[in-house]
PDB file of N, CA and C in Angstrom:
ATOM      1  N   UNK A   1      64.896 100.889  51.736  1.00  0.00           N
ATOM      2  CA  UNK A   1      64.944 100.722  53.159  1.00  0.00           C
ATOM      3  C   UNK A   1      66.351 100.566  53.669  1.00  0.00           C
ATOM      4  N   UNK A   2      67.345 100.711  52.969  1.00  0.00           N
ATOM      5  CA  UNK A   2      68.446 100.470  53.698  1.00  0.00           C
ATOM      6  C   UNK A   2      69.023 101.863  54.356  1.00  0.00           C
ATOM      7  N   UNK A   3      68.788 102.588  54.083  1.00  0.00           N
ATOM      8  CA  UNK A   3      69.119 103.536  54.796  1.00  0.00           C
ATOM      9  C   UNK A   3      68.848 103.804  56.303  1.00  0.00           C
ATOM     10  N   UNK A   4      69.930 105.070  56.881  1.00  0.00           N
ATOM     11  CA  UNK A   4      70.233 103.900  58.465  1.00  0.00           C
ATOM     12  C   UNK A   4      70.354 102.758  58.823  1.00  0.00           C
ATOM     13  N   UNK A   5      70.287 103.120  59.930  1.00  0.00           N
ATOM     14  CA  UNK A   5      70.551 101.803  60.832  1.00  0.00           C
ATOM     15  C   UNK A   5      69.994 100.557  60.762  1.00  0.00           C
ATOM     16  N   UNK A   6      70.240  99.430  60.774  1.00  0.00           N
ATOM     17  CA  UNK A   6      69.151  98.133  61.346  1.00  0.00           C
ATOM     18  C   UNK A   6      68.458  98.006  62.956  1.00  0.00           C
ATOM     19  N   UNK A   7      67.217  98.239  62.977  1.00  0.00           N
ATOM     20  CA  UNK A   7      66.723  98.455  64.266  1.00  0.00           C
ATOM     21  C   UNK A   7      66.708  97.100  64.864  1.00  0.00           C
ATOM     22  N   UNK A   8      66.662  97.006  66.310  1.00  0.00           N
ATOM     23  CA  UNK A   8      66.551  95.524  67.003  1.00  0.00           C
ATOM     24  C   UNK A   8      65.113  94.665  66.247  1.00  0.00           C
ATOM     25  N   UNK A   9      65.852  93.785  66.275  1.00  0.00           N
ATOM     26  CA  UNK A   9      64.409  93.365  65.339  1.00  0.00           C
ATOM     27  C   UNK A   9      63.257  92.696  66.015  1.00  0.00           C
ATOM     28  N   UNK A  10      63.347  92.943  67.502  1.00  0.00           N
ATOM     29  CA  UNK A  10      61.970  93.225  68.072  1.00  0.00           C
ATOM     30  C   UNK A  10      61.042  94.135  68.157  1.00  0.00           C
ATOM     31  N   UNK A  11      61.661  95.174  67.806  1.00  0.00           N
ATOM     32  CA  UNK A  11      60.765  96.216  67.486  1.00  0.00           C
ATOM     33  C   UNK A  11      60.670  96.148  65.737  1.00  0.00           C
ATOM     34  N   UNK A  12      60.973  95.349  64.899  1.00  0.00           N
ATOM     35  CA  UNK A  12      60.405  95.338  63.298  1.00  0.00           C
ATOM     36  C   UNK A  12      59.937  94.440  63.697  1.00  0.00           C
ATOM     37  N   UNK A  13      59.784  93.097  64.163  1.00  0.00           N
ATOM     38  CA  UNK A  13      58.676  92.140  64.506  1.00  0.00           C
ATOM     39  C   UNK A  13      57.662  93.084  65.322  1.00  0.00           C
ATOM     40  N   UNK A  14      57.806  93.294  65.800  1.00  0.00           N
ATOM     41  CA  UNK A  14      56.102  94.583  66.886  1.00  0.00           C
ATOM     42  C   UNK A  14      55.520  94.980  65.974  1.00  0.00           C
ATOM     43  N   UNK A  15      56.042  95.921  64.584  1.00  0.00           N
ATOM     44  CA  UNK A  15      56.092  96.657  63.851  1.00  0.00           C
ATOM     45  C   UNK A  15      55.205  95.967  62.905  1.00  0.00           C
ATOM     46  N   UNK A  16      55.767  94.493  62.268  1.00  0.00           N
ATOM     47  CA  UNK A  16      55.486  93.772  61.459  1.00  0.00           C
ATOM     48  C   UNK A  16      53.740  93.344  62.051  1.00  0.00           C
ATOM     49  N   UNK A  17      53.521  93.027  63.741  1.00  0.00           N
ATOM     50  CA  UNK A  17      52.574  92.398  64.298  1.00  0.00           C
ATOM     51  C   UNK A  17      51.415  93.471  63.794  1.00  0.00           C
ATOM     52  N   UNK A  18      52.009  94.364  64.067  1.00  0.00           N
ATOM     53  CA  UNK A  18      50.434  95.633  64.324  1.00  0.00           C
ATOM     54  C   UNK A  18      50.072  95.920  62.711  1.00  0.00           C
ATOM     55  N   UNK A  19      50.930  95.750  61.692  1.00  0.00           N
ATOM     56  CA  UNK A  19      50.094  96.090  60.206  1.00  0.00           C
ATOM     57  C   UNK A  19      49.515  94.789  59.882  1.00  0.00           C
ATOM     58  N   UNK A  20      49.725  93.114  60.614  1.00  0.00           N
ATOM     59  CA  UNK A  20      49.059  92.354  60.345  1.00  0.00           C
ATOM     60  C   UNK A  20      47.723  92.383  60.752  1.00  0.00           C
ATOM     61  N   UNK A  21      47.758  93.487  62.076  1.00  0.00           N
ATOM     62  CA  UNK A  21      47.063  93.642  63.294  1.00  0.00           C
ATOM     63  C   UNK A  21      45.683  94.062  62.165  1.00  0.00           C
ATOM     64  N   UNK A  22      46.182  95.219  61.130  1.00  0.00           N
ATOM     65  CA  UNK A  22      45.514  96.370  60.983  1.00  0.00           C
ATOM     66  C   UNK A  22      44.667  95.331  59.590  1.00  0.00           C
ATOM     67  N   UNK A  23      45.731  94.652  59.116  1.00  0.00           N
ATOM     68  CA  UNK A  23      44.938  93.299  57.673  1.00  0.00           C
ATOM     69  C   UNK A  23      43.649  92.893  58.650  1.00  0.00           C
ATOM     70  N   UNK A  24      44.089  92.380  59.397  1.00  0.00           N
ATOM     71  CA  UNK A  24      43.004  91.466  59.987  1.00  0.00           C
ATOM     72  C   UNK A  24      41.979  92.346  60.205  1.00  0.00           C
ATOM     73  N   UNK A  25      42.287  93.462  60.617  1.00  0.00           N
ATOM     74  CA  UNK A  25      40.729  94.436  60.651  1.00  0.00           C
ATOM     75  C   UNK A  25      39.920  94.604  59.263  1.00  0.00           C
ATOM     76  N   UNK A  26      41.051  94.849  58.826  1.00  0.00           N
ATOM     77  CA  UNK A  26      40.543  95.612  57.071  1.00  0.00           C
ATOM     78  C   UNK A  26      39.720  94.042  56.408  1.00  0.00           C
ATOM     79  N   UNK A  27      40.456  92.938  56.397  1.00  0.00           N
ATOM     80  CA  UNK A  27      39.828  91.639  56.054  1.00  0.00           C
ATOM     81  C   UNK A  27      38.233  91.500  56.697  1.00  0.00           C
ATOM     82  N   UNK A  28      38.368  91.278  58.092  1.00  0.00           N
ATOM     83  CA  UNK A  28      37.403  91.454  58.721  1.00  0.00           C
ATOM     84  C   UNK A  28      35.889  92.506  58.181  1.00  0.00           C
ATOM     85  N   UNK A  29      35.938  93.596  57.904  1.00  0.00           N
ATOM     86  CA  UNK A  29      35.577  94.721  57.420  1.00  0.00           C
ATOM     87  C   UNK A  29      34.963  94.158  55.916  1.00  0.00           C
ATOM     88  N   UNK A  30      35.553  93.623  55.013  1.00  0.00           N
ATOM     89  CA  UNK A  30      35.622  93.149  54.195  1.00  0.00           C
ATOM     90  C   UNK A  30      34.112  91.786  53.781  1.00  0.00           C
ATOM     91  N   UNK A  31      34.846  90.876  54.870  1.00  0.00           N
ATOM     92  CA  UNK A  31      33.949  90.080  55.181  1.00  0.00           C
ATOM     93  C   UNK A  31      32.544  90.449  55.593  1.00  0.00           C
ATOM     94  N   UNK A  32      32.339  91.451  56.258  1.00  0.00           N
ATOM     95  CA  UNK A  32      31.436  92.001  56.840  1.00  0.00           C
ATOM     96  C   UNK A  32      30.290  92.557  55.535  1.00  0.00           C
ATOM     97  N   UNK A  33      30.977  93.223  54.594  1.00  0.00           N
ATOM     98  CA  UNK A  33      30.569  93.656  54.067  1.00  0.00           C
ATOM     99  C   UNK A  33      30.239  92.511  52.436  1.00  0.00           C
ATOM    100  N   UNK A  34      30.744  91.271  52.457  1.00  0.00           N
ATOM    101  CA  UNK A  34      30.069  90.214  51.911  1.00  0.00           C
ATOM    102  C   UNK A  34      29.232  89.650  52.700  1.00  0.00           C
ATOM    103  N   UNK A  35      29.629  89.707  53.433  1.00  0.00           N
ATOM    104  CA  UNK A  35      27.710  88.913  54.851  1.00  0.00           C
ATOM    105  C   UNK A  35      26.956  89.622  53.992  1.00  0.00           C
ATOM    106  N   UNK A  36      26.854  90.913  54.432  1.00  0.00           N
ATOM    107  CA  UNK A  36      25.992  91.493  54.169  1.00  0.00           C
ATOM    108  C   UNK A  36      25.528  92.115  52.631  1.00  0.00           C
ATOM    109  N   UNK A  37      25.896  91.494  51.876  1.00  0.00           N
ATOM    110  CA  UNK A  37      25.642  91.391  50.928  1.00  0.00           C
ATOM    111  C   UNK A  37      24.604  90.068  50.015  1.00  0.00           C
ATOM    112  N   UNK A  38      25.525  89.457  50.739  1.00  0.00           N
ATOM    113  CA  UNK A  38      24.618  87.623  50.591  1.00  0.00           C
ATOM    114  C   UNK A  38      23.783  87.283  51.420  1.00  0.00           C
ATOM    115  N   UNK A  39      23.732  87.919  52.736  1.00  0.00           N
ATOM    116  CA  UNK A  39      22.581  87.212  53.299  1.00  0.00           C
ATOM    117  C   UNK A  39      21.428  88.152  54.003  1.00  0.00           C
ATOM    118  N   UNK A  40      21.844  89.748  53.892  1.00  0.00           N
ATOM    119  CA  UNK A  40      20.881  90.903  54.559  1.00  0.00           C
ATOM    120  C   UNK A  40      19.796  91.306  53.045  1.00  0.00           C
ATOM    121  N   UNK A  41      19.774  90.609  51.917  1.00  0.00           N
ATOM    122  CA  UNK A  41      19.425  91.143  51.103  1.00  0.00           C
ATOM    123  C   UNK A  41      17.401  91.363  51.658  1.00  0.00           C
ATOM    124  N   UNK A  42      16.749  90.350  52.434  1.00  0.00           N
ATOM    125  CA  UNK A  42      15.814  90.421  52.657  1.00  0.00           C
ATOM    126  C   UNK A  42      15.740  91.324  53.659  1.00  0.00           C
ATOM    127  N   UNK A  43      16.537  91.735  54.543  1.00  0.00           N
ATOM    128  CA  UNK A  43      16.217  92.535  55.716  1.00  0.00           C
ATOM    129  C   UNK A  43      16.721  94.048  55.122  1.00  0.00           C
ATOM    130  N   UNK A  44      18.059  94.627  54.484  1.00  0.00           N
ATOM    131  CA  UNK A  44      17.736  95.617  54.021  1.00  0.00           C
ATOM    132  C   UNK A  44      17.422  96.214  52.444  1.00  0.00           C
ATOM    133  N   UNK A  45      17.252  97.170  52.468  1.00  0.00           N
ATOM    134  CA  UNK A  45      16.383  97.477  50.881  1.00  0.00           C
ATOM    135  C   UNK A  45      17.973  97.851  49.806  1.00  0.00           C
ATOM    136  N   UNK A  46      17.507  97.771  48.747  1.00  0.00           N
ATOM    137  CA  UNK A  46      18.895  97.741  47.964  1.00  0.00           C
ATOM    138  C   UNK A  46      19.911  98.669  48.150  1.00  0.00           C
ATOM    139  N   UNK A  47      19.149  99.658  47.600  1.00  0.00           N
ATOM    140  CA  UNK A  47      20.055 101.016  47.693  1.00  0.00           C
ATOM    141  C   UNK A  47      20.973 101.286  49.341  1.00  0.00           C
ATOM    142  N   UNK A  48      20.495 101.302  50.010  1.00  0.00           N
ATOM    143  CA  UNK A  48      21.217 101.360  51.627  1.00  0.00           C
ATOM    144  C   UNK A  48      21.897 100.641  51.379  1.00  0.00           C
ATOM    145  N   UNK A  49      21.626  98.548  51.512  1.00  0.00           N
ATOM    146  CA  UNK A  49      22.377  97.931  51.369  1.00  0.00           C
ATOM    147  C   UNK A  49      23.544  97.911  50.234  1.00  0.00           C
ATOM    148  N   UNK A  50      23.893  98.411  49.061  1.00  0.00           N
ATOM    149  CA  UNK A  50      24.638  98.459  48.391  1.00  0.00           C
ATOM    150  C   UNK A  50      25.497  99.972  48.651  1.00  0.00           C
ATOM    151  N   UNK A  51      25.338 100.871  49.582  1.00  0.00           N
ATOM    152  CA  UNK A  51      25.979 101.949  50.264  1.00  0.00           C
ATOM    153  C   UNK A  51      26.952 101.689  51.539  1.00  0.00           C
ATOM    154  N   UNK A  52      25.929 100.790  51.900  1.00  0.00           N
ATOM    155  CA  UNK A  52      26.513 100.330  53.185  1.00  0.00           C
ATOM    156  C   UNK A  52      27.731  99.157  52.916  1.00  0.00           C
ATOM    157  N   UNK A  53      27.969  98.342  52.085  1.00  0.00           N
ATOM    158  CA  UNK A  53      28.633  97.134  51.177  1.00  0.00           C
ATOM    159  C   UNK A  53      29.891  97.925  50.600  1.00  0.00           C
ATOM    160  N   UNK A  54      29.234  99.104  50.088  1.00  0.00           N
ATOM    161  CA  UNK A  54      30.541  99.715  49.131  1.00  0.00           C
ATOM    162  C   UNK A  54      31.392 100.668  50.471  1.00  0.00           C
ATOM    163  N   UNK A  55      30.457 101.069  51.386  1.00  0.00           N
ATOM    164  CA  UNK A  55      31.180 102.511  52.519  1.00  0.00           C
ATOM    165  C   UNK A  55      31.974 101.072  52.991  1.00  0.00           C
ATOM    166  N   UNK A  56      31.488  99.857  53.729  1.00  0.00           N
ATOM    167  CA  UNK A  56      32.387  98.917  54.404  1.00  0.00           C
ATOM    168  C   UNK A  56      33.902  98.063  53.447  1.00  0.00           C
ATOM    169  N   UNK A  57      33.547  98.101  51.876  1.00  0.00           N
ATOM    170  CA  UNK A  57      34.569  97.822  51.314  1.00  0.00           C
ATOM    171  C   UNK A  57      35.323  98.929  50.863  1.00  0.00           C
ATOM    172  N   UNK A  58      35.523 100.173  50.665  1.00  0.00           N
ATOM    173  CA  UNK A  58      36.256 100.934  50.549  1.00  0.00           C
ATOM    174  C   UNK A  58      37.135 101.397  51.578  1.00  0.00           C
ATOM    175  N   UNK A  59      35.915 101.479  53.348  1.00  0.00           N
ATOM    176  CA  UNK A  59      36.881 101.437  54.509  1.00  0.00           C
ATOM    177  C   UNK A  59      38.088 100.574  54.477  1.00  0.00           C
ATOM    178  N   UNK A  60      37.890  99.199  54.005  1.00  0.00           N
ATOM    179  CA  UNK A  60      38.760  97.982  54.369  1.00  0.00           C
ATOM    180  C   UNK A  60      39.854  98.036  52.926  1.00  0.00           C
ATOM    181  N   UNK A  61      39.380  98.966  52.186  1.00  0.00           N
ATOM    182  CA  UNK A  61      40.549  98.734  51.386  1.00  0.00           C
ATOM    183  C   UNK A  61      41.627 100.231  52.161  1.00  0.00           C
ATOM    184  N   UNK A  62      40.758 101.286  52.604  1.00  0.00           N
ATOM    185  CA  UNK A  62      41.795 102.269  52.344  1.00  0.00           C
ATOM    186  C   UNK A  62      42.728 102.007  54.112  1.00  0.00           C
ATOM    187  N   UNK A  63      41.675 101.121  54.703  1.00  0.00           N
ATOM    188  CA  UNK A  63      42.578 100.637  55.816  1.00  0.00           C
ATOM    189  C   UNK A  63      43.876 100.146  55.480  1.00  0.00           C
ATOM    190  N   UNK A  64      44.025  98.641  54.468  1.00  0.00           N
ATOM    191  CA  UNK A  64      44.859  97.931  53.996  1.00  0.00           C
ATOM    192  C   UNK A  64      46.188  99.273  53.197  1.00  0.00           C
ATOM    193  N   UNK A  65      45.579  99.977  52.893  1.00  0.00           N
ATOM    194  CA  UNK A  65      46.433 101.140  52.291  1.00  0.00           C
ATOM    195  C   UNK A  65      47.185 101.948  53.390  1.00  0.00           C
ATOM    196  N   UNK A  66      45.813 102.038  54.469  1.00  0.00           N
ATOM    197  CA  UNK A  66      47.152 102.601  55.258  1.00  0.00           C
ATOM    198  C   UNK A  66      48.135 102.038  55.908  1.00  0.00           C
ATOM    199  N   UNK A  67      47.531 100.775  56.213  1.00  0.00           N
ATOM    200  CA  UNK A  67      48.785 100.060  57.416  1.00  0.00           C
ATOM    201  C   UNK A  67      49.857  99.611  56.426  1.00  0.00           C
ATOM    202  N   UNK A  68      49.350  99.551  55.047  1.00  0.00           N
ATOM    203  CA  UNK A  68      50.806  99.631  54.146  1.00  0.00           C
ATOM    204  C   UNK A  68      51.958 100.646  54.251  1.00  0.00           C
ATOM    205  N   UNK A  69      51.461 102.136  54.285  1.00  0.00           N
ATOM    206  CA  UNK A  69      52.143 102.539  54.558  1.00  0.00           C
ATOM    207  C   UNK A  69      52.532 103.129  56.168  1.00  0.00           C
ATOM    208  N   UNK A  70      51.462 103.197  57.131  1.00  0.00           N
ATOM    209  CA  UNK A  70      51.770 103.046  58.402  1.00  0.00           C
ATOM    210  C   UNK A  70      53.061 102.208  58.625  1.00  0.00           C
ATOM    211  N   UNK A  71      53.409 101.272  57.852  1.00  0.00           N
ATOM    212  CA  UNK A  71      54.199 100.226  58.092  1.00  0.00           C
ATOM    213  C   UNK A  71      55.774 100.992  57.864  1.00  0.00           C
ATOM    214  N   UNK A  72      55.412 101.282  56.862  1.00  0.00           N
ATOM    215  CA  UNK A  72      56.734 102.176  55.953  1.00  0.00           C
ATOM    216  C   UNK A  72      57.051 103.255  56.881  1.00  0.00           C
ATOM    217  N   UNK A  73      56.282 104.455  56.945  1.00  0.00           N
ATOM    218  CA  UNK A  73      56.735 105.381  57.888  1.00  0.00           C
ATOM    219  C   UNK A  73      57.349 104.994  59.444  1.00  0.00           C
ATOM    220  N   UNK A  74      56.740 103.865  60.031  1.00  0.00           N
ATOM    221  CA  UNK A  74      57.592 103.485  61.710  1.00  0.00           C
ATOM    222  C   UNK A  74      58.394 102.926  61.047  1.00  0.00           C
ATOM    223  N   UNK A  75      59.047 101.451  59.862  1.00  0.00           N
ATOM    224  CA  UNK A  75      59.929 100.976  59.722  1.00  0.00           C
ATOM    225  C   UNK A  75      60.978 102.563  59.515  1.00  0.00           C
ATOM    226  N   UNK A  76      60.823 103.592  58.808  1.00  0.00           N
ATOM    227  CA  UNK A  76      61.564 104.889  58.689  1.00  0.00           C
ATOM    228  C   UNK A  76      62.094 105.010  60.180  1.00  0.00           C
ATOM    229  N   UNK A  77      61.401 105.080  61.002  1.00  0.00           N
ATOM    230  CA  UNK A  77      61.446 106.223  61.978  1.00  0.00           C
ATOM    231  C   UNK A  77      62.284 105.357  62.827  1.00  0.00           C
ATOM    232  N   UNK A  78      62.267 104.225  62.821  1.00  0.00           N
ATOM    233  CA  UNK A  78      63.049 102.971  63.897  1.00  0.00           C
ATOM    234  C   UNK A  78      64.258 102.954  63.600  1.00  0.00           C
ATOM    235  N   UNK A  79      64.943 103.287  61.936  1.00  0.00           N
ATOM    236  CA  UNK A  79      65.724 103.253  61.469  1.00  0.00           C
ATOM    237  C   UNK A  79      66.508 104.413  61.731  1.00  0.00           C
ATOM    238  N   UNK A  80      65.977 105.285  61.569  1.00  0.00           N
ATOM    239  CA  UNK A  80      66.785 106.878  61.574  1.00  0.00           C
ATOM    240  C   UNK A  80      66.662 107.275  63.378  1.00  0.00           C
ATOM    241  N   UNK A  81      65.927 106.541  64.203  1.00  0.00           N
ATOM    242  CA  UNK A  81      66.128 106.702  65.408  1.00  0.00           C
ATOM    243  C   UNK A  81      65.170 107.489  66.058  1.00  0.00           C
ATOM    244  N   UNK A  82      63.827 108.274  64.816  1.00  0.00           N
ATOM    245  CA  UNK A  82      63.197 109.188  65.173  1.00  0.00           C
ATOM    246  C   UNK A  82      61.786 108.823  66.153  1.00  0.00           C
ATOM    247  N   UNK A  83      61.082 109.678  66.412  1.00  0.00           N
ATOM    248  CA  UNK A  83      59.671 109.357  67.506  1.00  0.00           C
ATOM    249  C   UNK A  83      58.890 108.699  66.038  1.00  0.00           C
ATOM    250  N   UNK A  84      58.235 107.861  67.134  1.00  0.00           N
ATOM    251  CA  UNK A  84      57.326 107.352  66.121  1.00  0.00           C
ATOM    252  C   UNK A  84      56.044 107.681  65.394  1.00  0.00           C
ATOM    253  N   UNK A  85      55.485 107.603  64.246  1.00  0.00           N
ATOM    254  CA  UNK A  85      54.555 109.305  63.707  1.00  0.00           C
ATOM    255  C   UNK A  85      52.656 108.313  64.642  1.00  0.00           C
ATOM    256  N   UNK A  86      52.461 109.150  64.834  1.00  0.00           N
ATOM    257  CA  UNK A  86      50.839 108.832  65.420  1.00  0.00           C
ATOM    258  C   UNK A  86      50.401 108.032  64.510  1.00  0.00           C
ATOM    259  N   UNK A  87      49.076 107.417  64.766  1.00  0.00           N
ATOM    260  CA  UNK A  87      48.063 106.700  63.526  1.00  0.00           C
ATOM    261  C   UNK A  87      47.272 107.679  63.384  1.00  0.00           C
ATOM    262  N   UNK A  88      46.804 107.758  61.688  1.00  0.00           N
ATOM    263  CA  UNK A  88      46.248 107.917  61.085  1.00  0.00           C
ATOM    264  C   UNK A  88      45.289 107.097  60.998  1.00  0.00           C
ATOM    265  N   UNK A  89      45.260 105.757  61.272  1.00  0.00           N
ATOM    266  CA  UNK A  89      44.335 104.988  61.156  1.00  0.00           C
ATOM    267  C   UNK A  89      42.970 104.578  61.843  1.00  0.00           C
ATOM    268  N   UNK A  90      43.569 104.758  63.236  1.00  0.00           N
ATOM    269  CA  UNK A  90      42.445 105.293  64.275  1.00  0.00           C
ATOM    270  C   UNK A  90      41.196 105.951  63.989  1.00  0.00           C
ATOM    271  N   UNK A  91      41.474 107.383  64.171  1.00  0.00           N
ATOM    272  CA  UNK A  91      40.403 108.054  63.624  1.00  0.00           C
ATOM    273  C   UNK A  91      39.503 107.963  62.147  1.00  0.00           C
ATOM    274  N   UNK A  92      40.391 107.260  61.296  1.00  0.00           N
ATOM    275  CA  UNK A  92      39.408 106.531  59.703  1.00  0.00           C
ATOM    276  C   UNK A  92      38.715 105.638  60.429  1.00  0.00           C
ATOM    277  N   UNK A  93      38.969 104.548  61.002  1.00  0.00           N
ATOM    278  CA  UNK A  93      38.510 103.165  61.417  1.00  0.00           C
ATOM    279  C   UNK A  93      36.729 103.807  62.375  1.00  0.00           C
ATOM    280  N   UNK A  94      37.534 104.443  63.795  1.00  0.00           N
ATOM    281  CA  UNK A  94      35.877 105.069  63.856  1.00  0.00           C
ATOM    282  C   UNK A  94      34.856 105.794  63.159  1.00  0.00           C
ATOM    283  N   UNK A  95      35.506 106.786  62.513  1.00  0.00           N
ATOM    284  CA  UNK A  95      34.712 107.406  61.368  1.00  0.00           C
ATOM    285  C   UNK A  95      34.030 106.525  60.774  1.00  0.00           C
ATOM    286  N   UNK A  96      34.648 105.328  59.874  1.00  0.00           N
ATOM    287  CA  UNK A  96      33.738 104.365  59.183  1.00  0.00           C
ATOM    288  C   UNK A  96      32.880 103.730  59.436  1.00  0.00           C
ATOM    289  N   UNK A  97      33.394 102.940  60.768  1.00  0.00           N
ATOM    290  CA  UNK A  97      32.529 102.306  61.881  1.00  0.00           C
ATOM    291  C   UNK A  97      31.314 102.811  62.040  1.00  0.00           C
ATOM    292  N   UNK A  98      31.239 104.374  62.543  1.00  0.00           N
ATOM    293  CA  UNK A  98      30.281 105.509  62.895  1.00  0.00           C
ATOM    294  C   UNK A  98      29.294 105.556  61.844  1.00  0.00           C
ATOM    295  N   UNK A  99      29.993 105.880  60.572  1.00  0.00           N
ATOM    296  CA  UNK A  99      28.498 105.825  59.582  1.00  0.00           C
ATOM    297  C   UNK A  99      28.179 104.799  59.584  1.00  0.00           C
ATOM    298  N   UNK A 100      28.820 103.336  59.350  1.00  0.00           N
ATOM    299  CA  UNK A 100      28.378 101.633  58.786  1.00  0.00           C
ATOM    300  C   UNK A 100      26.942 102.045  59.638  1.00  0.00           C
ATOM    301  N   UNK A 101      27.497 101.917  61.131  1.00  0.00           N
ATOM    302  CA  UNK A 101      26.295 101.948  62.460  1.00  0.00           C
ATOM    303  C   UNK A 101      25.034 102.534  62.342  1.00  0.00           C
ATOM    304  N   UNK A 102      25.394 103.772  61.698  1.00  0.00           N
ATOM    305  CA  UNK A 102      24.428 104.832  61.851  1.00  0.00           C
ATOM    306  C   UNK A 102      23.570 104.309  60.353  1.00  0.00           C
ATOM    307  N   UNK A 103      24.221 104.351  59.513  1.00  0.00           N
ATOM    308  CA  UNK A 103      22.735 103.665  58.326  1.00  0.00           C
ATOM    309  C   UNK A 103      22.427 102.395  58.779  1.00  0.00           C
ATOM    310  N   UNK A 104      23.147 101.185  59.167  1.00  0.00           N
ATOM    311  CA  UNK A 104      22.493 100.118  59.641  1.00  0.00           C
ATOM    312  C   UNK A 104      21.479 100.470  60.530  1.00  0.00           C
ATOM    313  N   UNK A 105      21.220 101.200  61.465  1.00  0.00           N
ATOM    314  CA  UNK A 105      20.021 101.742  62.353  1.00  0.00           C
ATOM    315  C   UNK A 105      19.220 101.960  61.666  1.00  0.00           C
ATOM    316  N   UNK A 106      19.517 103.719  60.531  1.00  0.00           N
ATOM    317  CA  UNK A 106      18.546 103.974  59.814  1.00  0.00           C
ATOM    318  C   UNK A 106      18.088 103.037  59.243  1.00  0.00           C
ATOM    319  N   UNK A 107      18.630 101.866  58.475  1.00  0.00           N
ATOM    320  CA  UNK A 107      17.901 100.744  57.872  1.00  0.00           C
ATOM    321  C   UNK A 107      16.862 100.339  58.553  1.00  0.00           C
ATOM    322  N   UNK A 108      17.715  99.784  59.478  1.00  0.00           N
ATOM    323  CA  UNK A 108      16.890  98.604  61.192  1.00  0.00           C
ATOM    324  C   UNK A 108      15.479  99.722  61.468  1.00  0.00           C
ATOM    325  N   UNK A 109      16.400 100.619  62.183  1.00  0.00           N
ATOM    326  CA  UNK A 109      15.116 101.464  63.170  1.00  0.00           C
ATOM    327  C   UNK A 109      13.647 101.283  62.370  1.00  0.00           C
ATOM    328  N   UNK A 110      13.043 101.685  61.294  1.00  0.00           N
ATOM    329  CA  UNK A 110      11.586 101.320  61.318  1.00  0.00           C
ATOM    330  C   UNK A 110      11.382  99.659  61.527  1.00  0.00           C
ATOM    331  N   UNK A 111      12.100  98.962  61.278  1.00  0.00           N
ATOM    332  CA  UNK A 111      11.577  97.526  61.478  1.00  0.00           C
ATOM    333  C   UNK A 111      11.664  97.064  62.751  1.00  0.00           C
ATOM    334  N   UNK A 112      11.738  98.064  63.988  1.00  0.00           N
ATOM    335  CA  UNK A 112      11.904  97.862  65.259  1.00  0.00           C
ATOM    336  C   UNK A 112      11.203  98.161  66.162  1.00  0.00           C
ATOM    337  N   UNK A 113      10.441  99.558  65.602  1.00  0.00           N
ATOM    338  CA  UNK A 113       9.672 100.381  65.706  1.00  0.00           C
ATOM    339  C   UNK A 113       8.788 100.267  64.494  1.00  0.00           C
ATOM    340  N   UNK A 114       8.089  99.577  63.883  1.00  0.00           N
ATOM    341  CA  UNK A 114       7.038  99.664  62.909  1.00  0.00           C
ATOM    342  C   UNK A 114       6.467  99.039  63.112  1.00  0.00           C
TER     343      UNK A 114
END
């Protein structure tokens, strides 16, 4: 990292805020997916529930992966002076979200409707 410049270090504190930003999701995610492990075991059936456990802990790890390096590429770009690169992370985060939702329904929906 030493290369270039040293950026104002309000913008590496901003920088620093938003990949804590992105832990706390991925943690969150995480958690979610021990709830539901320990305490949905009566409401959903194994197989879903252990799809749904592994799709929510793999989201939250490859989150933690990206804002690792999300982190790396803007600390780059602040340094060398360049635009800052888009997230990548965005569009994973709904994607994951989107299926978690959509089998939790499929789970739910007959016990709502049955």
């Amino acid at each position: 990292m030493g290369q270039g410049e040293a950026p104002d270090p309000r913008f590496t504190l901003a920088n620093e805020r938003t990949f804590l930003a992105w832990i706390r999701t991925a943690l969150a995610l995480l958690g979610g997916a021990i709830a539901i492990e320990t305490f949905a075991g009566h409401v959903l059936e194994t197989p879903l529930r252990l799809w749904l456990v592994a799709g929510l802990m793999l989201l939250s790890a490859l989150l933690s992966a990206g804002a690792c390096l999300r982190w790396l590429r803007v600390e780059r770009a602040l340094r060398h002076r360049r635009p800052l690169p888009l997230p990548a992370l965005v569009p994973l985060l709904a994607l994951g979200c989107l299926v978690a939702v959509l089998l939790a329904g499929l789970v739910l929906w007959p016990r709502w409707h049955g």
